[in-house]
Each structure stands twice: as structure tokens, then as C-alpha cells.
N, C-alpha and C. Protein backbone atom coordinates (compact mmCIF):
# COMPACT_ATOMS: atom_id res chain seq x y z
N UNK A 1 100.30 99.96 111.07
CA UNK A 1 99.71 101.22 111.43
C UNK A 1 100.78 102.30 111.23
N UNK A 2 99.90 103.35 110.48
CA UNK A 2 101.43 104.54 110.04
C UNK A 2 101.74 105.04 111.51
N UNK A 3 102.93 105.36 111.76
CA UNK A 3 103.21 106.46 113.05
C UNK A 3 103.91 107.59 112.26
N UNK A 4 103.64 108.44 113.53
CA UNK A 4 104.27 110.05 112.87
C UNK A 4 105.42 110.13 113.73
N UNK A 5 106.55 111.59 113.28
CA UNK A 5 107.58 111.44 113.81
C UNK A 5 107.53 111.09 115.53
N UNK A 6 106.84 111.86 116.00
CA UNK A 6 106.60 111.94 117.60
C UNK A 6 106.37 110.22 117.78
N UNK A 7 105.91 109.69 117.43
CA UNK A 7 105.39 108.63 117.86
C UNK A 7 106.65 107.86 117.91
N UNK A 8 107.55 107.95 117.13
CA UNK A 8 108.66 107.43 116.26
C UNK A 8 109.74 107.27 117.40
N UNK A 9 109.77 108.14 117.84
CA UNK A 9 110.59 109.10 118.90
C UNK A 9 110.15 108.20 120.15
N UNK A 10 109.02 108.65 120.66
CA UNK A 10 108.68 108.25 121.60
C UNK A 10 108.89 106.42 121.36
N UNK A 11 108.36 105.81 120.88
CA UNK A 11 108.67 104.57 120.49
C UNK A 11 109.84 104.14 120.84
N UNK A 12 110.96 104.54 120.25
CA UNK A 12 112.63 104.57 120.54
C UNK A 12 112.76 104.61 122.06
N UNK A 13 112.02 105.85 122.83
CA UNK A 13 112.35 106.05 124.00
C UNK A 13 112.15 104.88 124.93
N UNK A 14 111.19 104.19 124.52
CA UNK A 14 110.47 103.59 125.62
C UNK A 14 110.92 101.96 125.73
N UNK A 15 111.65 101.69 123.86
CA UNK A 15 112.41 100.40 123.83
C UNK A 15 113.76 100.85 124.82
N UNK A 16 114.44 102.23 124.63
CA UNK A 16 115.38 101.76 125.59
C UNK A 16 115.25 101.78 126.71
N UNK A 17 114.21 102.85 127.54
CA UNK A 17 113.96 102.52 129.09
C UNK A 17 113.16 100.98 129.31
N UNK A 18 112.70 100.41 128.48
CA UNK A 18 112.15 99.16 128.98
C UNK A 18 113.74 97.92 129.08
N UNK A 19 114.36 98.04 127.93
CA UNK A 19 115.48 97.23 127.48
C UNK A 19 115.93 97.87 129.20
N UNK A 20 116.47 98.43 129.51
CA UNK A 20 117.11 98.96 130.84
C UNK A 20 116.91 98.13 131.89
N UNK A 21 114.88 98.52 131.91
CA UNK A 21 114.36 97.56 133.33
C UNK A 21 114.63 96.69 133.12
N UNK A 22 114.34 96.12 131.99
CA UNK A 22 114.44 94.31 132.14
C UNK A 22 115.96 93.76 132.48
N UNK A 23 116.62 94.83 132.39
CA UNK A 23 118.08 94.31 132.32
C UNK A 23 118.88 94.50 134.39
N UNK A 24 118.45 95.57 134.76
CA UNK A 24 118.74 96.44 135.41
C UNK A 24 118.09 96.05 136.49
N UNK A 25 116.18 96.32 136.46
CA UNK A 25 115.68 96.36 137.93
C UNK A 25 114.57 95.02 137.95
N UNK A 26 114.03 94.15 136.89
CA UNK A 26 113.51 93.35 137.43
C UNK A 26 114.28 92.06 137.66
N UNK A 27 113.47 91.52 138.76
CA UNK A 27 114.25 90.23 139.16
C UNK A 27 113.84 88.75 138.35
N UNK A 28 112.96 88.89 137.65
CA UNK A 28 112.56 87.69 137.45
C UNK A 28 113.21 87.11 136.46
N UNK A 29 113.22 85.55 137.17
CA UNK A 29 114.49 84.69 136.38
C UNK A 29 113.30 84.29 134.57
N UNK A 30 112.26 84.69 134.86
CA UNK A 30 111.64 84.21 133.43
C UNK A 30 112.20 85.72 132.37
N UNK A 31 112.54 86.82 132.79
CA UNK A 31 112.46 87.88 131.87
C UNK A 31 114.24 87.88 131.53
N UNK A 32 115.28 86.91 132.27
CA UNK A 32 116.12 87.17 131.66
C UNK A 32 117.02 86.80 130.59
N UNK A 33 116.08 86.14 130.06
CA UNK A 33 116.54 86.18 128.36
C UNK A 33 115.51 86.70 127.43
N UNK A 34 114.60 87.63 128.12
CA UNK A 34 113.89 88.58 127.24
C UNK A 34 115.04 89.28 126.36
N UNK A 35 114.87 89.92 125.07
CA UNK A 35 114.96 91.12 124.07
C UNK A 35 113.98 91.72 123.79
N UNK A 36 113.80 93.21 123.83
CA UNK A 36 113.23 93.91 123.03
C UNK A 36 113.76 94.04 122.00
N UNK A 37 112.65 94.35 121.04
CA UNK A 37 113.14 94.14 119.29
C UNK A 37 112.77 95.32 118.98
N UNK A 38 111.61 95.60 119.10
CA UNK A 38 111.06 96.68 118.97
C UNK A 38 109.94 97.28 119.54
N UNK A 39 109.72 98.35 119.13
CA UNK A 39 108.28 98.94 120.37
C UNK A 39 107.49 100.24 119.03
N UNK A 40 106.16 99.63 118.66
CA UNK A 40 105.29 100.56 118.00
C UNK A 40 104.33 101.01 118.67
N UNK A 41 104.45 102.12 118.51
CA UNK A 41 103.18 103.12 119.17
C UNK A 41 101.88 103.47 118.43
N UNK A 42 100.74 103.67 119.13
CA UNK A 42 99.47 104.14 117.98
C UNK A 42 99.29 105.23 118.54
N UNK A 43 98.88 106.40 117.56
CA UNK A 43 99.64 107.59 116.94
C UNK A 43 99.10 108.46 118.24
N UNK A 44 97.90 108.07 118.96
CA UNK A 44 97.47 108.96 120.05
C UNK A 44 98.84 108.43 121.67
N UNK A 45 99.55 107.58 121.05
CA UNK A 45 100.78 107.41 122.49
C UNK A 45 100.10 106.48 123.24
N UNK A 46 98.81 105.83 122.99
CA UNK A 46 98.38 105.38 123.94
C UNK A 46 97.98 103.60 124.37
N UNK A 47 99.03 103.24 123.21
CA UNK A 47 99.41 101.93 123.52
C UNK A 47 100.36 102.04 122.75
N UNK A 48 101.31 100.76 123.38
CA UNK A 48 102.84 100.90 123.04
C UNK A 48 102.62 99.06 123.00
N UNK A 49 103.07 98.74 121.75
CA UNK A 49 103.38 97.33 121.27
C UNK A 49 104.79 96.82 121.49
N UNK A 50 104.92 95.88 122.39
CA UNK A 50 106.35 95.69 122.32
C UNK A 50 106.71 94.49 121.97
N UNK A 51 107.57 94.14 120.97
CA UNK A 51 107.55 92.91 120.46
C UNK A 51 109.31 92.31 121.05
N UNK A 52 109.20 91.00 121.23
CA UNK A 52 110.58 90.82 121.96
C UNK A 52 111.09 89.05 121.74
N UNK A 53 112.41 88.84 122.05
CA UNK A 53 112.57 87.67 121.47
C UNK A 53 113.21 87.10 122.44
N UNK A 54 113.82 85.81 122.82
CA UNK A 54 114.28 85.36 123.42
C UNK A 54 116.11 85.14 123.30
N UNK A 55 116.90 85.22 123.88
CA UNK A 55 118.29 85.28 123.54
C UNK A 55 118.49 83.84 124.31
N UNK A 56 119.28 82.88 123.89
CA UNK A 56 119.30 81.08 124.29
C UNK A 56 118.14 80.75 124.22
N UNK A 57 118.41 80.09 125.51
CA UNK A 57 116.78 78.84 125.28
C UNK A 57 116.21 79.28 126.57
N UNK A 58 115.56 80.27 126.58
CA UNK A 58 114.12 80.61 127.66
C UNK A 58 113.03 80.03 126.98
N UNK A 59 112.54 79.83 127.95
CA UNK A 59 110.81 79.73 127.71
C UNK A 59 109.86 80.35 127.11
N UNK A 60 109.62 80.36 125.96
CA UNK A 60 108.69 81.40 125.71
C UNK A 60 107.63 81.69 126.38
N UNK A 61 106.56 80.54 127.52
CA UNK A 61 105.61 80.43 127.75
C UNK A 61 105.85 81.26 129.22
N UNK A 62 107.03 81.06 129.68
CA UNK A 62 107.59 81.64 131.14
C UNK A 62 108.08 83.13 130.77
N UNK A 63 108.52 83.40 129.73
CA UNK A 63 108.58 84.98 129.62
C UNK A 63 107.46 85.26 129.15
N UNK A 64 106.30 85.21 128.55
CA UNK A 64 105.34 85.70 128.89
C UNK A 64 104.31 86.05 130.16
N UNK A 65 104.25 84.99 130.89
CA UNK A 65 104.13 85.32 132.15
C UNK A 65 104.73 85.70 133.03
N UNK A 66 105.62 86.11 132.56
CA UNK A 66 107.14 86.82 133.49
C UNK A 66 106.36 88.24 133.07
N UNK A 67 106.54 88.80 131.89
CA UNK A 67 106.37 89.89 131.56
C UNK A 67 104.81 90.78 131.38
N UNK A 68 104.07 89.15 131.69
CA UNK A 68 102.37 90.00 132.04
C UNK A 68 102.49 90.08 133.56
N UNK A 69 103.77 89.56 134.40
CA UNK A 69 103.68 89.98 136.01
C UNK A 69 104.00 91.66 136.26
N UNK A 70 105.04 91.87 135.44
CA UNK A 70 106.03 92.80 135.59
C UNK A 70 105.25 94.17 134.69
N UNK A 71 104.21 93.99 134.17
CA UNK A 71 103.82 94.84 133.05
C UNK A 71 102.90 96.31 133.92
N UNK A 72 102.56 96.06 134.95
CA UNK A 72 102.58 97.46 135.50
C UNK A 72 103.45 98.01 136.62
N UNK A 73 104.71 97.50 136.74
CA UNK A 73 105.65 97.59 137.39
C UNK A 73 106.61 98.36 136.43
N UNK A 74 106.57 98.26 134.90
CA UNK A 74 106.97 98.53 133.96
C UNK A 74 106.68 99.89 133.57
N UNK A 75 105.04 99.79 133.72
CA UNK A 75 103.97 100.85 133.27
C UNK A 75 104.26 102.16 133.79
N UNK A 76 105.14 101.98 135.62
CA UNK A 76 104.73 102.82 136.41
C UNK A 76 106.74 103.11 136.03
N UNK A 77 107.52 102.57 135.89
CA UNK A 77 108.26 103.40 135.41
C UNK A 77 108.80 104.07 134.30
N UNK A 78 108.17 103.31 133.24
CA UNK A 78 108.10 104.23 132.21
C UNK A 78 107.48 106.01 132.29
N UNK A 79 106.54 105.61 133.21
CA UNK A 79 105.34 106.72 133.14
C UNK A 79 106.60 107.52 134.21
N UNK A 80 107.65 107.50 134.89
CA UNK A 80 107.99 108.17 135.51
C UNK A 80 109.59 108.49 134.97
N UNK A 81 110.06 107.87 133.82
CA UNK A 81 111.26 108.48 133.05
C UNK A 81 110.98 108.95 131.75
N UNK A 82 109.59 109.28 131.58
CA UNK A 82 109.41 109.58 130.11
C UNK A 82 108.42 110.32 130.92
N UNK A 83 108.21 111.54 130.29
CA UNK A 83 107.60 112.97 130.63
C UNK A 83 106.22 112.74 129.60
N UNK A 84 105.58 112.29 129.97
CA UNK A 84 104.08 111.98 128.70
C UNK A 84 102.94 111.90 129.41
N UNK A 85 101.77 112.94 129.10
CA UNK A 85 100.90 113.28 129.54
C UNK A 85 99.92 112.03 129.93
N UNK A 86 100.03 110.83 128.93
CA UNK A 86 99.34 109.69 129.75
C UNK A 86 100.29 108.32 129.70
N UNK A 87 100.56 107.77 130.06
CA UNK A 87 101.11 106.51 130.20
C UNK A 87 101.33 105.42 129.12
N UNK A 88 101.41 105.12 128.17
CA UNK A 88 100.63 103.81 127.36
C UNK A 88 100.51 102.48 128.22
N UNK A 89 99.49 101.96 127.58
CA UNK A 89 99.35 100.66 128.17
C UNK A 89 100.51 99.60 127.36
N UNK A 90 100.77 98.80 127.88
CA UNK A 90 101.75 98.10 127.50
C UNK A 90 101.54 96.34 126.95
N UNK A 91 101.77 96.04 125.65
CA UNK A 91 101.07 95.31 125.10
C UNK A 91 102.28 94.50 124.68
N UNK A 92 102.57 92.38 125.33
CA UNK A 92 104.00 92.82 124.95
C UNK A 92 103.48 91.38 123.50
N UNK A 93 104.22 90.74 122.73
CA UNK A 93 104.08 90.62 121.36
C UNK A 93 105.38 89.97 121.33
N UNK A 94 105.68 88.10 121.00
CA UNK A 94 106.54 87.41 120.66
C UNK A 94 106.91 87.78 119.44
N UNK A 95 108.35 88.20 118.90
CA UNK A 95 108.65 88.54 117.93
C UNK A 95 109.35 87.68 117.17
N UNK A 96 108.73 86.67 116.07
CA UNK A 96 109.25 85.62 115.19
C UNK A 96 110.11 85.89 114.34
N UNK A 97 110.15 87.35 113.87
CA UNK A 97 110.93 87.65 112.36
C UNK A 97 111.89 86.70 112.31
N UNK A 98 112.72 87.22 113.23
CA UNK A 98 113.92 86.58 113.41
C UNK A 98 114.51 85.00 112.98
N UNK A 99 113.20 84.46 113.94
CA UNK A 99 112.91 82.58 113.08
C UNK A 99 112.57 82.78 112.27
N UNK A 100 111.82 83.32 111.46
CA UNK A 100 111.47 83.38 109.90
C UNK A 100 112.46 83.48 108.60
N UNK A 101 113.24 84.91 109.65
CA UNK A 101 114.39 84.70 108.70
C UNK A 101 115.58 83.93 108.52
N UNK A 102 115.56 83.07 109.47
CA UNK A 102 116.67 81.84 109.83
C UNK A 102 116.04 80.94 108.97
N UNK A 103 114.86 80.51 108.69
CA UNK A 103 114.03 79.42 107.93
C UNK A 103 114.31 80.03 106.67
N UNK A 104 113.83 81.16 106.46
CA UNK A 104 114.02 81.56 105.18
C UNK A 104 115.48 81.52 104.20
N UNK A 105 116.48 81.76 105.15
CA UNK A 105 118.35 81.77 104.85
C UNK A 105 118.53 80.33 104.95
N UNK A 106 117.61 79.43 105.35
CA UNK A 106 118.28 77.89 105.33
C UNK A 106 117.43 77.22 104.17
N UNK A 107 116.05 77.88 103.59
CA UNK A 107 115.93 77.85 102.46
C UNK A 107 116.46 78.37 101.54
N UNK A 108 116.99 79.19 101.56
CA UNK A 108 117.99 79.81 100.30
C UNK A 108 118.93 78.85 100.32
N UNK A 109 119.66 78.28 101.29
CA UNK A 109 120.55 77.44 101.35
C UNK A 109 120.41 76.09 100.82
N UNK A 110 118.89 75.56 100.73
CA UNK A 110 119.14 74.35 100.46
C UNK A 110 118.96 74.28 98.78
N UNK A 111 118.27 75.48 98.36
CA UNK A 111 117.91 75.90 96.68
C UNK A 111 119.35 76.00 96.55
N UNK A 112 120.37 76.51 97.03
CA UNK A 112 121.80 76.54 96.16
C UNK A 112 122.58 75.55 96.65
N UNK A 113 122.45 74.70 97.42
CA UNK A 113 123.40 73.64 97.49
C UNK A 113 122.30 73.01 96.58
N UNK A 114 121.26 72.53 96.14
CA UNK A 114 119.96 71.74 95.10
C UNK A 114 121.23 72.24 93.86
N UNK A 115 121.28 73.48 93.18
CA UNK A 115 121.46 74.08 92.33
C UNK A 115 122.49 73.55 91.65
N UNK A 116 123.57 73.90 93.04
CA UNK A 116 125.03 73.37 92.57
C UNK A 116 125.16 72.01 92.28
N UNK A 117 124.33 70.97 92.87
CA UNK A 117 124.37 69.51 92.90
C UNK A 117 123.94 69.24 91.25
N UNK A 118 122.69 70.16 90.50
CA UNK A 118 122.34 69.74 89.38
C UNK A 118 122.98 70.58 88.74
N UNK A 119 123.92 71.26 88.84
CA UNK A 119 124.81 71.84 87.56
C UNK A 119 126.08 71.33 87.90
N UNK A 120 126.49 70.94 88.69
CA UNK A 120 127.72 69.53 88.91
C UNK A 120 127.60 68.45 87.49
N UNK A 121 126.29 67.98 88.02
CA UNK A 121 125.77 65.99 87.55
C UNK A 121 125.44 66.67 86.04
N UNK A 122 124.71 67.89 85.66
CA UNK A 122 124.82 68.83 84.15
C UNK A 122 126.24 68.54 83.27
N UNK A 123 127.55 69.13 84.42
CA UNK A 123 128.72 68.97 83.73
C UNK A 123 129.06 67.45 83.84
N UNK A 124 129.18 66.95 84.42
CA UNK A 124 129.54 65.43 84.31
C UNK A 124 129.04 64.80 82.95
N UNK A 125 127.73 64.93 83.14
CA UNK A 125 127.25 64.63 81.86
C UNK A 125 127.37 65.46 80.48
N UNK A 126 127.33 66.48 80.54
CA UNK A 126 128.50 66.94 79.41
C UNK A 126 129.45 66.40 78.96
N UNK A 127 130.81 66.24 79.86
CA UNK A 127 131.86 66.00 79.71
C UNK A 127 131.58 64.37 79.61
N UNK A 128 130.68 63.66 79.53
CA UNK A 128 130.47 62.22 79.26
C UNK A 128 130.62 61.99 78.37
N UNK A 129 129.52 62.80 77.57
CA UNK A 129 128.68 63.00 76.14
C UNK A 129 130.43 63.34 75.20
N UNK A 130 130.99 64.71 75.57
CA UNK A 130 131.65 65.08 74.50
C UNK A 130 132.89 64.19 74.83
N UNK A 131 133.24 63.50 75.45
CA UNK A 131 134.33 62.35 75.44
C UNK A 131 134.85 61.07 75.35
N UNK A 132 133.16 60.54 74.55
CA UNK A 132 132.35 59.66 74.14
C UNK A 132 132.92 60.08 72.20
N UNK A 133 132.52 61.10 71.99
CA UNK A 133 132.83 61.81 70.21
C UNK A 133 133.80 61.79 70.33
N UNK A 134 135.01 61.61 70.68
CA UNK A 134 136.74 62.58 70.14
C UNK A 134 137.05 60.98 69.86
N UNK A 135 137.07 59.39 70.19
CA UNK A 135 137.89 58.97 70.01
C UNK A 135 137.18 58.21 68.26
N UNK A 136 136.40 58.89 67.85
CA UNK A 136 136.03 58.39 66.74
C UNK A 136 136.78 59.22 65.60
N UNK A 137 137.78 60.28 65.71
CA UNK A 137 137.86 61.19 65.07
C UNK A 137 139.42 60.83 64.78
């Protein structure tokens, strides 16, 4: 969904006052290896997507219900450090990129260690072939 600058803005604002609470004022032992990753807004301000990842080994299933406890506890301070005529609702969103791109960099990895292995056993066999011809000469 396109956002406009305001939205952009506001977006920013609201990853760092949320990054804050979670860090700062809630207690729950499921939200503390939450990350916010990021936070998209739809363009009327009036839902805020927050997508977030886990830092070690939390639960994914326990920070979600950590963070659907805490989500109008959230609501009500956002709505009171950010000056915005209505609130957004708060929508929060496991954020995979991250594993994707770890899968993806350990596939690149295994295509060039593949690569190097058959242009190794390439030269070997080269150097088979042409050292096989010289002693006839």
C-alpha cells in the first residue's frame, strides 16, 4: 500500500514510541525478546501495521499473545505521546524477512561452495588430460 510523506513520518514515530514501551514500561516476560522492524500506516493514519521479530529464542506463539494482551495498553499510549487526531488501531504482524534472507544467503552459499567443488574436479581433470600428452612428445 503506497503511503505519503505524513504517513511516513508518522509511521517512524510510532516504531520508536512502541520500540520504547516494549522496552521500558511493559512487564511481560513474553514481549521481551520482541523487535519492531517496522510499522506501515494506511494513508487515512488509521491503522498502523507493526511487523516485529524475535531477538534469541522467544516464542513466537507467546509473543503474540503477549502483544495481543498489551495492544490497548499500547494503543492508549501511543494515543497520548503522539498528538493525532485519532488513534490507529494496532495490528501487530510476525516479520520473516529476516529468515528468508538467512535461507536465501545459505542458498547462495551452497550454489558457490557446488560451484567451486565443480570447477576444482574441471581443473583436476584438465590437468589429467594435458599430462597424459607431454610424455609422448
Amino acid at each position: 500500500m503506497p503511503q505519503g510523506i505524513r504517513a511516513n513520518r508518522v509511521a517512524e514515530r510510532v516504531r520508536v514510541e512502541l520500540s520504547t514501551l516494549l522496552t521500558r514500561s511493559v512487564r511481560d516476560p513474553g514481549i521481551a525478546s520482541v523487535s519492531i522492524t517496522r510499522v506501515s500506516m494506511s494513508v487515512d493514519l488509521q491503522l498502523a501495521r507493526i511487523f516485529y521479530t524475535l531477538v534469541g529464542d522467544g516464542d513466537r506463539r507467546e509473543a503474540a499473545r503477549s502483544l495481543r494482551r498489551a495492544r490497548s495498553y499500547l494503543r492508549r499510549e501511543i494515543g497520548r505521546r503522539i498528538q493525532l487526531r485519532y488513534v490507529p488501531e494496532l495490528r501487530f504482524a510476525y516479520d520473516d524477512s529476516a529468515e528468508k534472507q538467512d535461507r536465501i544467503a545459505r542458498l547462495f552459499d551452497e550454489i558457490a561452495n557446488k560451484r567451486a567443488d565443480t570447477e576444482s574436479e574441471q581443473v583436476e581433470n584438465f590437468e589429467d588430460a594435458n599430462s597424459g600428452d607431454t610424455h609422448g612428445a
